[in-house]
PDBML (XML) file of the C-alpha atoms, coordinates in Angstrom:
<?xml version="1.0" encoding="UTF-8" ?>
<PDBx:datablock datablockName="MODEL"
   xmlns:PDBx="http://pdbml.pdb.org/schema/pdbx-v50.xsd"
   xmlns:xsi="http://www.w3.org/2001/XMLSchema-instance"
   xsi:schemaLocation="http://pdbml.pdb.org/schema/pdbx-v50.xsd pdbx-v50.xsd">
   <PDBx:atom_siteCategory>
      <PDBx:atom_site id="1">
         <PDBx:B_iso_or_equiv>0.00</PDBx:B_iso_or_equiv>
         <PDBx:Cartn_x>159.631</PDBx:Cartn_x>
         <PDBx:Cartn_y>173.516</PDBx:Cartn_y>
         <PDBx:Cartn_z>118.867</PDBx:Cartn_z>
         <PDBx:auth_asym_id>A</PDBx:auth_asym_id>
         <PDBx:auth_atom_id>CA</PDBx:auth_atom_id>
         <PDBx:auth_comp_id>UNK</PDBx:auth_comp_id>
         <PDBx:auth_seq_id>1</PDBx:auth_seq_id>
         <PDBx:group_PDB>ATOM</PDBx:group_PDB>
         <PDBx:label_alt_id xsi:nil="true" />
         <PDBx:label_asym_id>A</PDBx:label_asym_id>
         <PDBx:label_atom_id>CA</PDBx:label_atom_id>
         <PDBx:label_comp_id>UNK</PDBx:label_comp_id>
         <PDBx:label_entity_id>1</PDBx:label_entity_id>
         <PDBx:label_seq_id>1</PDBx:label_seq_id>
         <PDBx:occupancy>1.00</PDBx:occupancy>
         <PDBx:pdbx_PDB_model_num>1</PDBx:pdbx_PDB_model_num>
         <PDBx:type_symbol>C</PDBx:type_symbol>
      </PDBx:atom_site>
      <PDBx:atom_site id="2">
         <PDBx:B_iso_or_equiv>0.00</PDBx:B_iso_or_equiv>
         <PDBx:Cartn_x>156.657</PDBx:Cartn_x>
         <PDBx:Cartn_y>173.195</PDBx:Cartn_y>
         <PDBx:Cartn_z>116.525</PDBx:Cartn_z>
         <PDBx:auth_asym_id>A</PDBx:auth_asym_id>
         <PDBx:auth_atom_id>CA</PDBx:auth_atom_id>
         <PDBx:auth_comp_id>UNK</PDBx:auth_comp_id>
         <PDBx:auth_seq_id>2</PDBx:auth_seq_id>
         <PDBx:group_PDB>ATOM</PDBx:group_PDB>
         <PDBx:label_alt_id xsi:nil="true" />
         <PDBx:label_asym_id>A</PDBx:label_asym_id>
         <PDBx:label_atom_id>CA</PDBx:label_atom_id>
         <PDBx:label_comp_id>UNK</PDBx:label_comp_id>
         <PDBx:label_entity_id>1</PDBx:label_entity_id>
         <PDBx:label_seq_id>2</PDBx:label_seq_id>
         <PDBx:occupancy>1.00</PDBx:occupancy>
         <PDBx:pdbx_PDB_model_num>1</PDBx:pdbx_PDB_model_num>
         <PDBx:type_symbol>C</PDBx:type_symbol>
      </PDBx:atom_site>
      <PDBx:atom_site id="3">
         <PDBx:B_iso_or_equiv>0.00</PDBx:B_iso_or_equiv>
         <PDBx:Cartn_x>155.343</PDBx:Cartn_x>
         <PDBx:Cartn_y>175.128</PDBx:Cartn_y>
         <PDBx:Cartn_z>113.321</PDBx:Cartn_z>
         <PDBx:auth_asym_id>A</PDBx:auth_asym_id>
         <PDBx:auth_atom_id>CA</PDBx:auth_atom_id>
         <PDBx:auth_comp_id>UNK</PDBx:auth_comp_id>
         <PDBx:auth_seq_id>3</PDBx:auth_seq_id>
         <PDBx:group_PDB>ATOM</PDBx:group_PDB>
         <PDBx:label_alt_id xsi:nil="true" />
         <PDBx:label_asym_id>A</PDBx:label_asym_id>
         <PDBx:label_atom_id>CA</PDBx:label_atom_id>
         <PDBx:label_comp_id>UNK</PDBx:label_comp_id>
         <PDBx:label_entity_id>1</PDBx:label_entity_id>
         <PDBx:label_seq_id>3</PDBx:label_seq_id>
         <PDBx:occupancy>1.00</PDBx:occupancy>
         <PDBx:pdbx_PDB_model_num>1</PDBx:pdbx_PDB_model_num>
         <PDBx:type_symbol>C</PDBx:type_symbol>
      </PDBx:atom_site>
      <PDBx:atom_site id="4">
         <PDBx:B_iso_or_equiv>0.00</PDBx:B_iso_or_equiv>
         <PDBx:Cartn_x>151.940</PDBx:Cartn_x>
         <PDBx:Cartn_y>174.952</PDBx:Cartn_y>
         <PDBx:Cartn_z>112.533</PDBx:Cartn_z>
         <PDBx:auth_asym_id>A</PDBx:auth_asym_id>
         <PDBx:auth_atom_id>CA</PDBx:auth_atom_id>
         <PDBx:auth_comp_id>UNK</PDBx:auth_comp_id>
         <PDBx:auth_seq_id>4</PDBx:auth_seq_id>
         <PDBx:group_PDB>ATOM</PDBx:group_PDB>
         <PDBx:label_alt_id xsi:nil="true" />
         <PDBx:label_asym_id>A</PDBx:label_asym_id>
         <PDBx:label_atom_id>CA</PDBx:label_atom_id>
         <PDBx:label_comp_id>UNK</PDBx:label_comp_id>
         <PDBx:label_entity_id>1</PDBx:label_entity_id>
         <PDBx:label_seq_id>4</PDBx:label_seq_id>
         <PDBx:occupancy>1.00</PDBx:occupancy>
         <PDBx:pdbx_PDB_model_num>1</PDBx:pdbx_PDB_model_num>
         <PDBx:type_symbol>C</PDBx:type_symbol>
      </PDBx:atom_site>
      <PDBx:atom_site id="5">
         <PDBx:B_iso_or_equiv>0.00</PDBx:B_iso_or_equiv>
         <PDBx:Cartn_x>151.464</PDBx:Cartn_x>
         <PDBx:Cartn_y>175.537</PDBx:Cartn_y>
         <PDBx:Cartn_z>108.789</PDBx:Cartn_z>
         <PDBx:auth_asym_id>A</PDBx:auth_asym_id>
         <PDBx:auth_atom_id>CA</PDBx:auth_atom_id>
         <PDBx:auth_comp_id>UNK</PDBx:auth_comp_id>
         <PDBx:auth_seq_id>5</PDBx:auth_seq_id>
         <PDBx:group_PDB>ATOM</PDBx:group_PDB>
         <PDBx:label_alt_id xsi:nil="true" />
         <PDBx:label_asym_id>A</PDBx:label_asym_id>
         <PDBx:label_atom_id>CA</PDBx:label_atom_id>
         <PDBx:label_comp_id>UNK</PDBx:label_comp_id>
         <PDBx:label_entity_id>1</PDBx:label_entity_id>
         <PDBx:label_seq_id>5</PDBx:label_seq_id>
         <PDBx:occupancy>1.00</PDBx:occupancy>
         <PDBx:pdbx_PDB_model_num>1</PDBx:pdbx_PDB_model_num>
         <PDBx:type_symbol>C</PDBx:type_symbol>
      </PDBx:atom_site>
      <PDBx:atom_site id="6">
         <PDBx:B_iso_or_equiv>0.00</PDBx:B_iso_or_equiv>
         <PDBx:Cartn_x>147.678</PDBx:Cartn_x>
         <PDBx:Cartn_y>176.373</PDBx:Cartn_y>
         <PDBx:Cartn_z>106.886</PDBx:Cartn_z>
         <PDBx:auth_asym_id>A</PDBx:auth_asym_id>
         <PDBx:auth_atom_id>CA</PDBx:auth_atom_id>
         <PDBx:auth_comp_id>UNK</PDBx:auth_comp_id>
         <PDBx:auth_seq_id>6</PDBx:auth_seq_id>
         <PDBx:group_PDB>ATOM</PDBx:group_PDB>
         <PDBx:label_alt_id xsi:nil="true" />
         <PDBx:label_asym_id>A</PDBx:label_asym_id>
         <PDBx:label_atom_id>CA</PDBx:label_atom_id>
         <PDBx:label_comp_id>UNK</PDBx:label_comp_id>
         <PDBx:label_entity_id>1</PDBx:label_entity_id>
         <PDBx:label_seq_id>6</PDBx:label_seq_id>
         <PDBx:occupancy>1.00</PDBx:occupancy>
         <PDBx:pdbx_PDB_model_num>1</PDBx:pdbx_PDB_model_num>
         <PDBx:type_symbol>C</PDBx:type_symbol>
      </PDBx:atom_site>
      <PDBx:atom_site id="7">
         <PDBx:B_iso_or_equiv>0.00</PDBx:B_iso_or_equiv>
         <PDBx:Cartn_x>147.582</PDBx:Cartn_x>
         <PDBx:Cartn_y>175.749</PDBx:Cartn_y>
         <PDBx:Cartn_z>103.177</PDBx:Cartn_z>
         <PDBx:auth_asym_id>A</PDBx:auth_asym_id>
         <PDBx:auth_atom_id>CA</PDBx:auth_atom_id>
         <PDBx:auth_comp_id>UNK</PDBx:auth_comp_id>
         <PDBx:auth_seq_id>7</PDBx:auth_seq_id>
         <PDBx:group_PDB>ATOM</PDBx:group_PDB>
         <PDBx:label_alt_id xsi:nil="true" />
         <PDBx:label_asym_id>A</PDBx:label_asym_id>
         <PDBx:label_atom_id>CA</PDBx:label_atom_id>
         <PDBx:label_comp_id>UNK</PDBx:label_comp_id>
         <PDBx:label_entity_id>1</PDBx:label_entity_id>
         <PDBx:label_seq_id>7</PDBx:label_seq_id>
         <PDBx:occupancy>1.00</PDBx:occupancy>
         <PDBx:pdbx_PDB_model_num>1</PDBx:pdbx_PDB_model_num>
         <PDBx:type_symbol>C</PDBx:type_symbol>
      </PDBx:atom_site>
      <PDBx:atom_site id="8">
         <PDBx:B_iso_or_equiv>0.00</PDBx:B_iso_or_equiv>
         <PDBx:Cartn_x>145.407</PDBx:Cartn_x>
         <PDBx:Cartn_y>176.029</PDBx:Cartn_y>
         <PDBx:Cartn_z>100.245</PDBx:Cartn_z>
         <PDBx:auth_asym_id>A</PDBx:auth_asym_id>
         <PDBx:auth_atom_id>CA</PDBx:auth_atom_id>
         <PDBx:auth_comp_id>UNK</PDBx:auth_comp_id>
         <PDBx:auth_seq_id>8</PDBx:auth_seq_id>
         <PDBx:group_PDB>ATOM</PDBx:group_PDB>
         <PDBx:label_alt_id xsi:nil="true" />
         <PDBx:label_asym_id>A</PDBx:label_asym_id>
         <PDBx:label_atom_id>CA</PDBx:label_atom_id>
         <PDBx:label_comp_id>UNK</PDBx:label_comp_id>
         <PDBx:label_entity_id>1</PDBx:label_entity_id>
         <PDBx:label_seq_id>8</PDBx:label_seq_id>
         <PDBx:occupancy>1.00</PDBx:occupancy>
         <PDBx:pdbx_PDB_model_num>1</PDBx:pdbx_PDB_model_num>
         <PDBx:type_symbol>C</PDBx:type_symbol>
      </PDBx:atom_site>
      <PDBx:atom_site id="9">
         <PDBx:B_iso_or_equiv>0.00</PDBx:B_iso_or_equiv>
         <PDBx:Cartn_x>145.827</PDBx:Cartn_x>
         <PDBx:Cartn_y>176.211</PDBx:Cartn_y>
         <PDBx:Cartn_z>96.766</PDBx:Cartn_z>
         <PDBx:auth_asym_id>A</PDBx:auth_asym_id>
         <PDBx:auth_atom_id>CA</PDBx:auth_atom_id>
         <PDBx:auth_comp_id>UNK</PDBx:auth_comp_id>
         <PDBx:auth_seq_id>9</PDBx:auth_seq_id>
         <PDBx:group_PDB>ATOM</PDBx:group_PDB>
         <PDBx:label_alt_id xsi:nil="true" />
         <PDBx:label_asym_id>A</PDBx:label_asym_id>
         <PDBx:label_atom_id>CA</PDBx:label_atom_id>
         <PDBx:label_comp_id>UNK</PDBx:label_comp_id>
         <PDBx:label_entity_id>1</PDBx:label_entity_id>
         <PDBx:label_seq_id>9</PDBx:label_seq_id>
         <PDBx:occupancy>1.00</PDBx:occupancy>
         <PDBx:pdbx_PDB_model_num>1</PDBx:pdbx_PDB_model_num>
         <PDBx:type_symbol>C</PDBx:type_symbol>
      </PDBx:atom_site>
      <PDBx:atom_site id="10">
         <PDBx:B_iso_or_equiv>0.00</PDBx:B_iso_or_equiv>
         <PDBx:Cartn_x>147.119</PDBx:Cartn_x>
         <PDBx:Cartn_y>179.281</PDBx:Cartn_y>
         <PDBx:Cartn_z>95.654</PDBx:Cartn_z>
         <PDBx:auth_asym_id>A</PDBx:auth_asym_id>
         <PDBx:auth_atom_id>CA</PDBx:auth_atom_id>
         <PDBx:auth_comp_id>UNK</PDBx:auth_comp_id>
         <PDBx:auth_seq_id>10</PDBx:auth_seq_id>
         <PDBx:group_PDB>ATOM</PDBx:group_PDB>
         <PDBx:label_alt_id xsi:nil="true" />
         <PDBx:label_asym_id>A</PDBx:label_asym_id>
         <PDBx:label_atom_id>CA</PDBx:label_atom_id>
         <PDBx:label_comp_id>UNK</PDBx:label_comp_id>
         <PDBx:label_entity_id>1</PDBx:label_entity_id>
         <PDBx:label_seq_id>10</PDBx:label_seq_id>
         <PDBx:occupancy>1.00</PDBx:occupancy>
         <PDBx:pdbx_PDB_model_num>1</PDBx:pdbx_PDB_model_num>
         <PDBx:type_symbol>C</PDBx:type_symbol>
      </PDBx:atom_site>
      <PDBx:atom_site id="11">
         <PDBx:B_iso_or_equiv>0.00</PDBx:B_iso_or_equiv>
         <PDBx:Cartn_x>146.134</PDBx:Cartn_x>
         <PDBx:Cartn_y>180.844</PDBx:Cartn_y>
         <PDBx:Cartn_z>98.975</PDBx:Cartn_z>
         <PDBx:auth_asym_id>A</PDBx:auth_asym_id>
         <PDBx:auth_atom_id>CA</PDBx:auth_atom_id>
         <PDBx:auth_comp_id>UNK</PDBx:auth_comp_id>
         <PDBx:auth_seq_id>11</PDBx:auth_seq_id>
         <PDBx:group_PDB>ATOM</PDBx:group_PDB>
         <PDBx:label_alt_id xsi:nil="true" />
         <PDBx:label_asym_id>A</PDBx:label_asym_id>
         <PDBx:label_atom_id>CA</PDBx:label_atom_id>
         <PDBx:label_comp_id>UNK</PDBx:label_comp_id>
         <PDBx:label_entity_id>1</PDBx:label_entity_id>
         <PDBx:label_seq_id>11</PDBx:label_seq_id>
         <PDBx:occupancy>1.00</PDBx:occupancy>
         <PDBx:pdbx_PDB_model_num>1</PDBx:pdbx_PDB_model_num>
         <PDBx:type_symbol>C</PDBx:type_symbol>
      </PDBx:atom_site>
      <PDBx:atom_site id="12">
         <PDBx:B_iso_or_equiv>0.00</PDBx:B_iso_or_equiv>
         <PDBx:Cartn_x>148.323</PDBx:Cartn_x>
         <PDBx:Cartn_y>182.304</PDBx:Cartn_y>
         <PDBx:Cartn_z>101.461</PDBx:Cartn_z>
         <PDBx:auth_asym_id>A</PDBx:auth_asym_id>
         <PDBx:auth_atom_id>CA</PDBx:auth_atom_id>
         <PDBx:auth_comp_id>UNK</PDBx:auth_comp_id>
         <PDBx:auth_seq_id>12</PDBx:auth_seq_id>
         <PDBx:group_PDB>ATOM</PDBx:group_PDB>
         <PDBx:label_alt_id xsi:nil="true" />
         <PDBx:label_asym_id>A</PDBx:label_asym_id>
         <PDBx:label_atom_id>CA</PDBx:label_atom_id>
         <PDBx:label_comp_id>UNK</PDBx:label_comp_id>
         <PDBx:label_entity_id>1</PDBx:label_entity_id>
         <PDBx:label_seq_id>12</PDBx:label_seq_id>
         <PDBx:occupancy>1.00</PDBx:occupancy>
         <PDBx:pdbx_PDB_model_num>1</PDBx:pdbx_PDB_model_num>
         <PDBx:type_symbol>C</PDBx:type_symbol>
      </PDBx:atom_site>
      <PDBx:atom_site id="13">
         <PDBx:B_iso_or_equiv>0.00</PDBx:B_iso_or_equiv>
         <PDBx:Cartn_x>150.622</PDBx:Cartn_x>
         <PDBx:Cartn_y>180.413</PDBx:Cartn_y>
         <PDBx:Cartn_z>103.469</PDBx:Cartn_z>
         <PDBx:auth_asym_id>A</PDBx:auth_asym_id>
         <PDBx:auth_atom_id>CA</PDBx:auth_atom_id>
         <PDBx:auth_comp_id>UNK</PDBx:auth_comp_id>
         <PDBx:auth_seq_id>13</PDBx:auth_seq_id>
         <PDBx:group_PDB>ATOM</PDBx:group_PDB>
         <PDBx:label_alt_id xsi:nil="true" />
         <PDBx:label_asym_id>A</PDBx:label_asym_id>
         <PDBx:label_atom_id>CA</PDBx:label_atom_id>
         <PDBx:label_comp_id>UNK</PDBx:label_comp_id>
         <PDBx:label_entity_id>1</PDBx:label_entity_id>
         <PDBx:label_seq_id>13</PDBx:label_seq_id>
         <PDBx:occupancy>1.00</PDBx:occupancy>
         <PDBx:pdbx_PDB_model_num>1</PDBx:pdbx_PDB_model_num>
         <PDBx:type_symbol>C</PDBx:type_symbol>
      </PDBx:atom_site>
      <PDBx:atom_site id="14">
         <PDBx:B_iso_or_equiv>0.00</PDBx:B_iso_or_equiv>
         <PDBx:Cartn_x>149.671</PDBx:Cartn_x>
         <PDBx:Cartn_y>180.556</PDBx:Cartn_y>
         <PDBx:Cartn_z>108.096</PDBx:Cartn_z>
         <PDBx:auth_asym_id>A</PDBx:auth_asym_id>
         <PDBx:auth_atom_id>CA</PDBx:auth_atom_id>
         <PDBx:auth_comp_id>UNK</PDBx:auth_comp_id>
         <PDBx:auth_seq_id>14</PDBx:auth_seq_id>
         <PDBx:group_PDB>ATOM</PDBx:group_PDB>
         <PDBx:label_alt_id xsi:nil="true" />
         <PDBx:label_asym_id>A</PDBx:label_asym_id>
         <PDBx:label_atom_id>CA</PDBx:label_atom_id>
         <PDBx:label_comp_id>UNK</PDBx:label_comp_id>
         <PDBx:label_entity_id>1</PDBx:label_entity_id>
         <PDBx:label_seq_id>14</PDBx:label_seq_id>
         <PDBx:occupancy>1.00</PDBx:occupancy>
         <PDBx:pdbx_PDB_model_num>1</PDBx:pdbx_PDB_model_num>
         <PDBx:type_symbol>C</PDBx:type_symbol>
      </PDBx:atom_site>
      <PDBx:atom_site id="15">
         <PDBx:B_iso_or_equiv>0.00</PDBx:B_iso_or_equiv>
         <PDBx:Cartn_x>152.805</PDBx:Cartn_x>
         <PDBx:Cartn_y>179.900</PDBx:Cartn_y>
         <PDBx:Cartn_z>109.650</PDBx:Cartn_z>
         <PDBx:auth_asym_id>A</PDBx:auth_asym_id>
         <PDBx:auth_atom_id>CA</PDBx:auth_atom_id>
         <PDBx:auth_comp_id>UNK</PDBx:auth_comp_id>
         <PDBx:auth_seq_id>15</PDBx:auth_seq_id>
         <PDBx:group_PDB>ATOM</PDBx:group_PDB>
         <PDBx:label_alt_id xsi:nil="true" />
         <PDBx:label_asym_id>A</PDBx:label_asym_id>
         <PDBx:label_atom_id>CA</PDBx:label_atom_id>
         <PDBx:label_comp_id>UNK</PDBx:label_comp_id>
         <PDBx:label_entity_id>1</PDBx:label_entity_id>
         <PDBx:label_seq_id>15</PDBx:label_seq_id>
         <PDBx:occupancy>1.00</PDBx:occupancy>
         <PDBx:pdbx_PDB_model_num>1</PDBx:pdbx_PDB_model_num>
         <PDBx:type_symbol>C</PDBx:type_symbol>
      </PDBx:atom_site>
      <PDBx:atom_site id="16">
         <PDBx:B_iso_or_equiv>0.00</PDBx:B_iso_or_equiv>
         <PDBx:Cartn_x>152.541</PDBx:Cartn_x>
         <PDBx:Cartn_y>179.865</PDBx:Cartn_y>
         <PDBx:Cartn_z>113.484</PDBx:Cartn_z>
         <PDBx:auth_asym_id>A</PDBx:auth_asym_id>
         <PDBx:auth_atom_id>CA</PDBx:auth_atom_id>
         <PDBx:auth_comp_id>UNK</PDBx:auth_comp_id>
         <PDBx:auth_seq_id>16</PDBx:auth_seq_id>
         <PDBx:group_PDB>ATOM</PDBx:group_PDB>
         <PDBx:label_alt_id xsi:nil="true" />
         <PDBx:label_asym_id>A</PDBx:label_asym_id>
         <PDBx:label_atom_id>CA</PDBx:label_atom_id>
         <PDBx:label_comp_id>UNK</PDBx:label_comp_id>
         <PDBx:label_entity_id>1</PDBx:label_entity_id>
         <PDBx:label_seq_id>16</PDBx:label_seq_id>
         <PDBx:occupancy>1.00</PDBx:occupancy>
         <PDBx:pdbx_PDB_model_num>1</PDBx:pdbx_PDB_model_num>
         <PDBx:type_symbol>C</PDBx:type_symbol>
      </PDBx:atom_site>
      <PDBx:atom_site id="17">
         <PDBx:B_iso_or_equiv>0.00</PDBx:B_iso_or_equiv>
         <PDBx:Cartn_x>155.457</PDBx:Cartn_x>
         <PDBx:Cartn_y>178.764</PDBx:Cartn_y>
         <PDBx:Cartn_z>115.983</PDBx:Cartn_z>
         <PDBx:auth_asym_id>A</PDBx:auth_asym_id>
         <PDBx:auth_atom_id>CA</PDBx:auth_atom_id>
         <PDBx:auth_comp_id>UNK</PDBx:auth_comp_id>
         <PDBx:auth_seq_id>17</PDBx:auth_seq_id>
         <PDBx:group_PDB>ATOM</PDBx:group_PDB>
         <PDBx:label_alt_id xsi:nil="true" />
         <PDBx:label_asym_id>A</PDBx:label_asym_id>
         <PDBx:label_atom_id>CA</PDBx:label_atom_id>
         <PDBx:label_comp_id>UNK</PDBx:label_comp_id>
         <PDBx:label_entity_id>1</PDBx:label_entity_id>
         <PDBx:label_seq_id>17</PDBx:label_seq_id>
         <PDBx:occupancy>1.00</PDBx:occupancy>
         <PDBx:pdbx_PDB_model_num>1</PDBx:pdbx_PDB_model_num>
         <PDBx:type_symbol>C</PDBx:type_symbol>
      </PDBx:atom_site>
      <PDBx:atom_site id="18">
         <PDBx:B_iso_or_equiv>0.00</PDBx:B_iso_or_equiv>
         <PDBx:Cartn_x>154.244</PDBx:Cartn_x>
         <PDBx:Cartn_y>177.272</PDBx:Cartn_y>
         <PDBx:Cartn_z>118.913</PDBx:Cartn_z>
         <PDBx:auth_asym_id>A</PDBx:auth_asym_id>
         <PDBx:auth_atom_id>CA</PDBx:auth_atom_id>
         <PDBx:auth_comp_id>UNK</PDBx:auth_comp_id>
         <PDBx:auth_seq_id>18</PDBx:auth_seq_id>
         <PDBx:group_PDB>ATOM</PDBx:group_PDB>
         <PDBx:label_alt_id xsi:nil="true" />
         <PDBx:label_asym_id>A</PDBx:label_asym_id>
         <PDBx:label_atom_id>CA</PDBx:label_atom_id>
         <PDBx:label_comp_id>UNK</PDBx:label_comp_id>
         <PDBx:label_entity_id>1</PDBx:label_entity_id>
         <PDBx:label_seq_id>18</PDBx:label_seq_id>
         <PDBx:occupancy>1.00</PDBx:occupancy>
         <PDBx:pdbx_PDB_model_num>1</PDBx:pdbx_PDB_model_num>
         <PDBx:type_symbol>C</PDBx:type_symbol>
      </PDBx:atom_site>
      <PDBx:atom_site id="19">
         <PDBx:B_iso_or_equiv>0.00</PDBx:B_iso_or_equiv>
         <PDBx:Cartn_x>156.738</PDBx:Cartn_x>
         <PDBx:Cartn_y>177.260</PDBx:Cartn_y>
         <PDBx:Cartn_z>121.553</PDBx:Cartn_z>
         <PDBx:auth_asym_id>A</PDBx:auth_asym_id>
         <PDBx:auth_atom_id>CA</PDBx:auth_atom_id>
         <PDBx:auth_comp_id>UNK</PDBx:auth_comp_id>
         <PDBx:auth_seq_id>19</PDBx:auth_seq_id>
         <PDBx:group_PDB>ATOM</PDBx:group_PDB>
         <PDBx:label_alt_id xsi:nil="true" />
         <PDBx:label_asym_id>A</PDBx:label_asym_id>
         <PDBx:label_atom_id>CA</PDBx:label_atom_id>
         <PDBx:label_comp_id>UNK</PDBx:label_comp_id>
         <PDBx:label_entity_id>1</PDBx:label_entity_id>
         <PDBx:label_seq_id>19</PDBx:label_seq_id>
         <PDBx:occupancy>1.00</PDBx:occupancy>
         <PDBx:pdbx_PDB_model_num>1</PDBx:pdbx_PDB_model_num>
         <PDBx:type_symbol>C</PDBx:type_symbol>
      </PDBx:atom_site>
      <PDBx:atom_site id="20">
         <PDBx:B_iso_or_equiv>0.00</PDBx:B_iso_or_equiv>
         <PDBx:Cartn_x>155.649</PDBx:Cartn_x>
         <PDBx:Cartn_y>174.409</PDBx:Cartn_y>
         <PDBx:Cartn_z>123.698</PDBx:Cartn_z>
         <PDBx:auth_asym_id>A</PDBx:auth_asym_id>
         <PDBx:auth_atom_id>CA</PDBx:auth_atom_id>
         <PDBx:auth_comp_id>UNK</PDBx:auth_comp_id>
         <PDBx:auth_seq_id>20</PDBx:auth_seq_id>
         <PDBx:group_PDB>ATOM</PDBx:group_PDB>
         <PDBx:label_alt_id xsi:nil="true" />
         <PDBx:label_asym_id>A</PDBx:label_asym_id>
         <PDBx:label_atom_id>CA</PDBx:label_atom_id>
         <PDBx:label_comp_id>UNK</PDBx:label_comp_id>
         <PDBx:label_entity_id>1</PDBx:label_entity_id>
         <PDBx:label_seq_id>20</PDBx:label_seq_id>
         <PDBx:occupancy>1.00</PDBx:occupancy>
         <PDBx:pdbx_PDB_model_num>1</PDBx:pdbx_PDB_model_num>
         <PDBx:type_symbol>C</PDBx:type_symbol>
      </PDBx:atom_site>
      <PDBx:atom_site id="21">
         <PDBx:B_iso_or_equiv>0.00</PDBx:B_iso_or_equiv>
         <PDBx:Cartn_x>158.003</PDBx:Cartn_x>
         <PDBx:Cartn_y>175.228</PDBx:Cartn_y>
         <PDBx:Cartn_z>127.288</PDBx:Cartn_z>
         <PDBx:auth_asym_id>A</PDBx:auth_asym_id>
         <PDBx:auth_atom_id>CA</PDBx:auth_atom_id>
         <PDBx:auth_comp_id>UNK</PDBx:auth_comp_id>
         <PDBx:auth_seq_id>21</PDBx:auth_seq_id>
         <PDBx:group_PDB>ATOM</PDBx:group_PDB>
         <PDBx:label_alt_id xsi:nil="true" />
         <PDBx:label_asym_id>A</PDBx:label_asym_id>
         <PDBx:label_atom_id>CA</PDBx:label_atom_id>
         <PDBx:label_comp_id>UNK</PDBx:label_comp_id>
         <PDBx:label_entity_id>1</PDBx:label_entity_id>
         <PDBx:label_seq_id>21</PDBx:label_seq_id>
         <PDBx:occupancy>1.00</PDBx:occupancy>
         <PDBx:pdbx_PDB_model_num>1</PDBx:pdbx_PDB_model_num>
         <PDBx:type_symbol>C</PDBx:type_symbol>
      </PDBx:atom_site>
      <PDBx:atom_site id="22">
         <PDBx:B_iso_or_equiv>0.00</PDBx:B_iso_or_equiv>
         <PDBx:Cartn_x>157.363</PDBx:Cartn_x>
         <PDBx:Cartn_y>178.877</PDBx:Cartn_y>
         <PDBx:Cartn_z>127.381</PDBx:Cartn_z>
         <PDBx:auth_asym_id>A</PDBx:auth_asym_id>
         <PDBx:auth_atom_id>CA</PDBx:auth_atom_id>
         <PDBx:auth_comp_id>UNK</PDBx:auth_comp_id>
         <PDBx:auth_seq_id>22</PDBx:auth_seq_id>
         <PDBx:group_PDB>ATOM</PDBx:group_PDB>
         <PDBx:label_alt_id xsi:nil="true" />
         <PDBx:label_asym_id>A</PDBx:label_asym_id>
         <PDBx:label_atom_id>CA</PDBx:label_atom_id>
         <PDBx:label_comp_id>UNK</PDBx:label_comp_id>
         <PDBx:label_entity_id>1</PDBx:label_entity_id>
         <PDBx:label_seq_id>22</PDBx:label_seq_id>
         <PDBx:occupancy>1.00</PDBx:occupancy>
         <PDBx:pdbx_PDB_model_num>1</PDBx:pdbx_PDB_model_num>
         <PDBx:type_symbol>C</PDBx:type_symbol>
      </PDBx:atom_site>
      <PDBx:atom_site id="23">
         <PDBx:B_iso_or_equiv>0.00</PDBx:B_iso_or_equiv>
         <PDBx:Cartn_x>153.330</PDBx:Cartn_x>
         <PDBx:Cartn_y>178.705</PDBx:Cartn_y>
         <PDBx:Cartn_z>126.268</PDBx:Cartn_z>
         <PDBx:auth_asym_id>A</PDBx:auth_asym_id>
         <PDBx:auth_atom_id>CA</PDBx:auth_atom_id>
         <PDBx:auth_comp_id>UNK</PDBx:auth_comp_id>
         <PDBx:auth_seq_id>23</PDBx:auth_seq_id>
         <PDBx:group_PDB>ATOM</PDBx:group_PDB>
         <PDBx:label_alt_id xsi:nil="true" />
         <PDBx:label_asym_id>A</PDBx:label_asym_id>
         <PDBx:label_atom_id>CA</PDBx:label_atom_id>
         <PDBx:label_comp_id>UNK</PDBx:label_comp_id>
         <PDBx:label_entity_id>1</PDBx:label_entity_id>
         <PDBx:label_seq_id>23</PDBx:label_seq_id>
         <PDBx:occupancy>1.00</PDBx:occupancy>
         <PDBx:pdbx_PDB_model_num>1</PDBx:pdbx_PDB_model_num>
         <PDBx:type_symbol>C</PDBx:type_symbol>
      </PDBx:atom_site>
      <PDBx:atom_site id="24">
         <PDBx:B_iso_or_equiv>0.00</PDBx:B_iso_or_equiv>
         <PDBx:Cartn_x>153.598</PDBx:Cartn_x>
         <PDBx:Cartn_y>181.880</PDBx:Cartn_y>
         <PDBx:Cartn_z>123.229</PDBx:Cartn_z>
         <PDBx:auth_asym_id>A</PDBx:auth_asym_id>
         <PDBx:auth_atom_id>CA</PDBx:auth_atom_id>
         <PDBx:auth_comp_id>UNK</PDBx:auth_comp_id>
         <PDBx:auth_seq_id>24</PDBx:auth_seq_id>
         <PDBx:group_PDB>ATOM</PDBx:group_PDB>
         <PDBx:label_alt_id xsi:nil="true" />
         <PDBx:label_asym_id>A</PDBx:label_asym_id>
         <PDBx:label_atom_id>CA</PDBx:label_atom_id>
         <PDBx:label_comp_id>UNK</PDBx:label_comp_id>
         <PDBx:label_entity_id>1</PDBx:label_entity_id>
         <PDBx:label_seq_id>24</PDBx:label_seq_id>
         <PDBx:occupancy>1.00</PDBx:occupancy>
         <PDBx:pdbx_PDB_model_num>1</PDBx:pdbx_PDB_model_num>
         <PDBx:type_symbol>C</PDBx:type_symbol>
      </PDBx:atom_site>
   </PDBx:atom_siteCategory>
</PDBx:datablock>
């Protein structure tokens, strides 16, 4: 349901997916 992004200049990208229902 939900993507959680981290982001800095030039700095790698944290993409999480949060699945809110099924908790992983």
């Amino acid at each position: 349901d939900i993507t959680e992004l981290k982001i800095g200049d030039t700095m790698p990208i944290f993409i999480k997916f949060i699945s809110v229902a099924e908790d992983y």
